[in-house]
N, C-alpha and C. Protein backbone atom coordinates (compact mmCIF):
# COMPACT_ATOMS: atom_id res chain seq x y z
N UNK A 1 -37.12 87.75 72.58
CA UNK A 1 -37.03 86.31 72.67
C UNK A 1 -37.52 85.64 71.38
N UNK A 2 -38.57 86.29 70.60
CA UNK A 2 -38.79 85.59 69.46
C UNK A 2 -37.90 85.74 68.70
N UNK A 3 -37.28 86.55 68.41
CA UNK A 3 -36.36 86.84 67.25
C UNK A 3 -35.22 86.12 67.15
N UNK A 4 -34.72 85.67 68.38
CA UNK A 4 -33.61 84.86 68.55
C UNK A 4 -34.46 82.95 68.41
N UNK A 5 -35.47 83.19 68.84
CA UNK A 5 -35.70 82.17 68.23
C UNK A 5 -36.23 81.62 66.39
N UNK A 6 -36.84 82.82 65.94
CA UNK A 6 -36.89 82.83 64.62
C UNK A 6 -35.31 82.40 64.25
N UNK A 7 -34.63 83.45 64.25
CA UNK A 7 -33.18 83.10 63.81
C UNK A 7 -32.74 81.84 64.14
N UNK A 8 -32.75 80.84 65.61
CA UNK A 8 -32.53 79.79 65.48
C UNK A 8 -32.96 78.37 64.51
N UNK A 9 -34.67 78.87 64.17
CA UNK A 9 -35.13 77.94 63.52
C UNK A 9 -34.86 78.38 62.01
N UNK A 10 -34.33 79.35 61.67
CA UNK A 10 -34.22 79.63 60.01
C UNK A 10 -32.46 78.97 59.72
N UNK A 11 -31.69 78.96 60.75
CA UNK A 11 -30.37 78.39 61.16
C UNK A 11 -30.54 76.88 60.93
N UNK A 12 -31.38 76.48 61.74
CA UNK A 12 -31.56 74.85 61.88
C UNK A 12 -32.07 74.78 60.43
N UNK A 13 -33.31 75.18 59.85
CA UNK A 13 -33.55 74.42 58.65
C UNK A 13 -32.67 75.05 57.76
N UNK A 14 -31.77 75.65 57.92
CA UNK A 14 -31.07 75.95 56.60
C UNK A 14 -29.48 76.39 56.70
N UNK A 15 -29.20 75.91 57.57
CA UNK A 15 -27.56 75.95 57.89
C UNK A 15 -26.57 77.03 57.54
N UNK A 16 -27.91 78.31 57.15
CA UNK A 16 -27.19 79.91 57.18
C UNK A 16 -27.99 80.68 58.14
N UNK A 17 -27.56 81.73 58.76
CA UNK A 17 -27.89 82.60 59.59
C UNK A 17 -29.18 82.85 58.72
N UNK A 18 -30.16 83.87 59.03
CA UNK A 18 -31.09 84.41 58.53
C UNK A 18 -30.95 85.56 57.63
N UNK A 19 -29.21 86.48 58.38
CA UNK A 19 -28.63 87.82 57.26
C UNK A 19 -28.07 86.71 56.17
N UNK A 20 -27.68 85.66 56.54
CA UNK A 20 -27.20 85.16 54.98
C UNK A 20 -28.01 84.82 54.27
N UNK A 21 -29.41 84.21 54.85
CA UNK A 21 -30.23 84.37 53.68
C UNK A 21 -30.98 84.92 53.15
N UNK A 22 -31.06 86.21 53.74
CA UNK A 22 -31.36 87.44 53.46
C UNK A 22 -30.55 88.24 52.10
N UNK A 23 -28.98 88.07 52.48
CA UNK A 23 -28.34 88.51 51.50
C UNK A 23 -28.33 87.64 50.30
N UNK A 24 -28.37 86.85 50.48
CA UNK A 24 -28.21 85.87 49.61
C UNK A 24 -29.65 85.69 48.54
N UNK A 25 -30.94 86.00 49.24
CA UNK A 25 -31.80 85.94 48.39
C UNK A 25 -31.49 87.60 47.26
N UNK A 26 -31.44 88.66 48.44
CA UNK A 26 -31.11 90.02 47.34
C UNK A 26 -29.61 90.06 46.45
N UNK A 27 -29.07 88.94 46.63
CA UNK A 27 -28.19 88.84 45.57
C UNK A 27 -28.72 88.18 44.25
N UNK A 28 -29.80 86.98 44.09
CA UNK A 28 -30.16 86.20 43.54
C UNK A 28 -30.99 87.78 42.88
N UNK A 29 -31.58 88.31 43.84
CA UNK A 29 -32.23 89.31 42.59
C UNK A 29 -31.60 90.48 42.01
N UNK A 30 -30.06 90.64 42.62
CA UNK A 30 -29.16 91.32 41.67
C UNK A 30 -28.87 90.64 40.38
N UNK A 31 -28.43 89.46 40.44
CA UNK A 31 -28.03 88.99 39.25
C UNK A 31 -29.26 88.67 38.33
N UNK A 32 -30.35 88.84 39.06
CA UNK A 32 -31.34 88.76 37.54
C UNK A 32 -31.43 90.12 36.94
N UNK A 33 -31.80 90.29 37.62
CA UNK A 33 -31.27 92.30 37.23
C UNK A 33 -30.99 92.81 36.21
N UNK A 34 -29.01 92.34 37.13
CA UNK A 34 -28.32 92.49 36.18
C UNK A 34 -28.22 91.89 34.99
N UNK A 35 -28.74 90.45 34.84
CA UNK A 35 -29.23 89.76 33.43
C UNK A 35 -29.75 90.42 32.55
N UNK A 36 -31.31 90.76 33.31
CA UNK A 36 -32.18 90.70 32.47
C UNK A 36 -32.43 92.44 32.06
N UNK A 37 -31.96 93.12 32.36
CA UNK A 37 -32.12 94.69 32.39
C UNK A 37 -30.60 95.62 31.94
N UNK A 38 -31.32 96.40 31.29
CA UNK A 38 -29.68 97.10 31.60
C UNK A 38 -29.77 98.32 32.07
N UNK A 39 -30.41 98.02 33.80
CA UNK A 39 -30.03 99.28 34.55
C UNK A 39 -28.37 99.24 35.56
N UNK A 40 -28.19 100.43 36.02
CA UNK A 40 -26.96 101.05 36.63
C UNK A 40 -26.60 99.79 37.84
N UNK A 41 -25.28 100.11 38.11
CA UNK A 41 -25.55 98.94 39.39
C UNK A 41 -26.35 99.59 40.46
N UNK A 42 -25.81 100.96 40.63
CA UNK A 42 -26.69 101.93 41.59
C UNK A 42 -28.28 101.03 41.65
N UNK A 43 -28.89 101.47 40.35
CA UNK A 43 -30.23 100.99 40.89
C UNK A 43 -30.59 99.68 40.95
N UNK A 44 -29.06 98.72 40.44
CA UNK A 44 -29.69 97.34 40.49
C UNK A 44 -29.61 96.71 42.31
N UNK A 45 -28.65 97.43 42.97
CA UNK A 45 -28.34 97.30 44.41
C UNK A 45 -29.73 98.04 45.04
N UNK A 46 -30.19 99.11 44.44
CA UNK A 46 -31.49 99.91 45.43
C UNK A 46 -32.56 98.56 45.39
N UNK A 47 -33.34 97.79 43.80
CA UNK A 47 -34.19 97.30 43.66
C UNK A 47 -33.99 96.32 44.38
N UNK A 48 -32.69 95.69 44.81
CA UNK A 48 -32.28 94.18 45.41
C UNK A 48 -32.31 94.64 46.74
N UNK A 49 -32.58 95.70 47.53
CA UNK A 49 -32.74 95.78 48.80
C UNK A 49 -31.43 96.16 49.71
N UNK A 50 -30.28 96.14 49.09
CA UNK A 50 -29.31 97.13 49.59
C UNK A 50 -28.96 97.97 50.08
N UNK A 51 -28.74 98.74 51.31
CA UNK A 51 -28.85 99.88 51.79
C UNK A 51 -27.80 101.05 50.41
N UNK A 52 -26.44 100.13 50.03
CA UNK A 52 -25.59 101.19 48.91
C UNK A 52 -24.93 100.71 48.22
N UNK A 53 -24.76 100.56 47.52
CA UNK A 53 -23.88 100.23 46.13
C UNK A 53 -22.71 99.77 46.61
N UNK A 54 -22.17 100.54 47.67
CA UNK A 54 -21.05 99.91 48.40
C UNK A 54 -21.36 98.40 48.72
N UNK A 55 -22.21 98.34 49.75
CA UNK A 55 -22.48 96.88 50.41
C UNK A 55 -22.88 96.14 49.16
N UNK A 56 -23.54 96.19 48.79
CA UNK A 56 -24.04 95.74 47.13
C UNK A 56 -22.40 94.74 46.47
N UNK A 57 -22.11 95.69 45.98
CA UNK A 57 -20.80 95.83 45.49
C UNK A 57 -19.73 94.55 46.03
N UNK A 58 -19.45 94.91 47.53
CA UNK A 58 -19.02 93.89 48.98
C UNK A 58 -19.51 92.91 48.27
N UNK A 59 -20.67 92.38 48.71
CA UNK A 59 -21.15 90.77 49.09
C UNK A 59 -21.58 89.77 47.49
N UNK A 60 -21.85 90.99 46.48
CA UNK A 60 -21.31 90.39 45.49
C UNK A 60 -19.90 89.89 44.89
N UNK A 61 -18.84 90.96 45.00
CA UNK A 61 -17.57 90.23 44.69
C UNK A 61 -17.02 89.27 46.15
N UNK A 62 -17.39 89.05 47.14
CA UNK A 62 -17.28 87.88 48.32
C UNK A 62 -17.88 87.13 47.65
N UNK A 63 -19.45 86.60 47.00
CA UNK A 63 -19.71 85.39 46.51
C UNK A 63 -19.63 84.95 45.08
N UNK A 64 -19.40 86.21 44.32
CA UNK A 64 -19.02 85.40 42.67
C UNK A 64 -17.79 85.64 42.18
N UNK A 65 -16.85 86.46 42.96
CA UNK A 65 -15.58 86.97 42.88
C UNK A 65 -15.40 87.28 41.72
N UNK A 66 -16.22 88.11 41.17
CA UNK A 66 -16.66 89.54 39.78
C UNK A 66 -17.38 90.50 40.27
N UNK A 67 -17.06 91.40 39.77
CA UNK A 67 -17.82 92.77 40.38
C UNK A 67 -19.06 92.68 39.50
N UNK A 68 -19.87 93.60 39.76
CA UNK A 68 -21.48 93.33 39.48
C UNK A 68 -21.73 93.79 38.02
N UNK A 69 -20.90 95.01 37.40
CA UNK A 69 -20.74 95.67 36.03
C UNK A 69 -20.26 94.42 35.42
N UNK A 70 -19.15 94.01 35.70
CA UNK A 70 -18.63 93.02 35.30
C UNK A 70 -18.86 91.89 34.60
N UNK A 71 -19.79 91.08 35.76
CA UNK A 71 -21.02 90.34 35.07
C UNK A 71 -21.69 90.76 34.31
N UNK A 72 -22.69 92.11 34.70
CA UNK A 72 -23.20 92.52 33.83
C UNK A 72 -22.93 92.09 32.09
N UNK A 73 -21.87 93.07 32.11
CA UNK A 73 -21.03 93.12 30.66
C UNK A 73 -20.59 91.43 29.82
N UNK A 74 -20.17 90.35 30.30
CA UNK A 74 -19.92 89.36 30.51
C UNK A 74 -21.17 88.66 30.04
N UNK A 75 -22.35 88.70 30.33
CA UNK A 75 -23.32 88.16 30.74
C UNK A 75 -24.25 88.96 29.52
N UNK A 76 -24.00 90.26 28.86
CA UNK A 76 -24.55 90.74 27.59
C UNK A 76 -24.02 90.16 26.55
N UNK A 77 -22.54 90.27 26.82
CA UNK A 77 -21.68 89.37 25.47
C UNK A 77 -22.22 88.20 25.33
N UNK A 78 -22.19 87.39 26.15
CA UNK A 78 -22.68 86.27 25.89
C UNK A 78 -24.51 86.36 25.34
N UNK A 79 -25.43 86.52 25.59
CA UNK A 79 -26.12 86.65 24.77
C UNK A 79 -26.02 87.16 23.41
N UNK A 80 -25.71 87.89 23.00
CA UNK A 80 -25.44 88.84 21.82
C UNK A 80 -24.95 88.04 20.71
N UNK A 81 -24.44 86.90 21.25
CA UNK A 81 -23.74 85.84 20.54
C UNK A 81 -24.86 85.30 19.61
């Protein structure tokens, strides 16, 4: 019973489920990650809390519609500048 109510009140103040903001925060720490480091995606999905590179992989190209290397690479060029 609590849990469904946790989830209701993380819903109400924030108009995503609790897995979305769950995912959504370990995406925010993929892409620093991937910014700021130049490790594998492998371990940038382990450190962000990902069960696999697969799911990793998933819910990043669903919300930035680029794969995670991708950025990566993208995101070095542009500094380098």
């Amino acid at each position: 019973m609590v849990h469904i109510s946790f989830s209701r009140n993380i819903k109400s103040a924030n108009g995503i489920s609790f897995n979305t903001l769950l995912i959504n925060a370990r995406l925010n720490q993929g892409l620093e990650l991937l910014e700021s480091t130049n490790l594998a995606v492998t371990e940038v999905s382990e450190k962000a809390g990902f069960s696999s590179e697969q799911i990793y992989r998933k819910h990043f190209v669903q919300k930035y519609e680029i794969a995670p290397k991708a950025w990566q690479k993208m995101f070095k060029s542009k500094s380098t500048r």
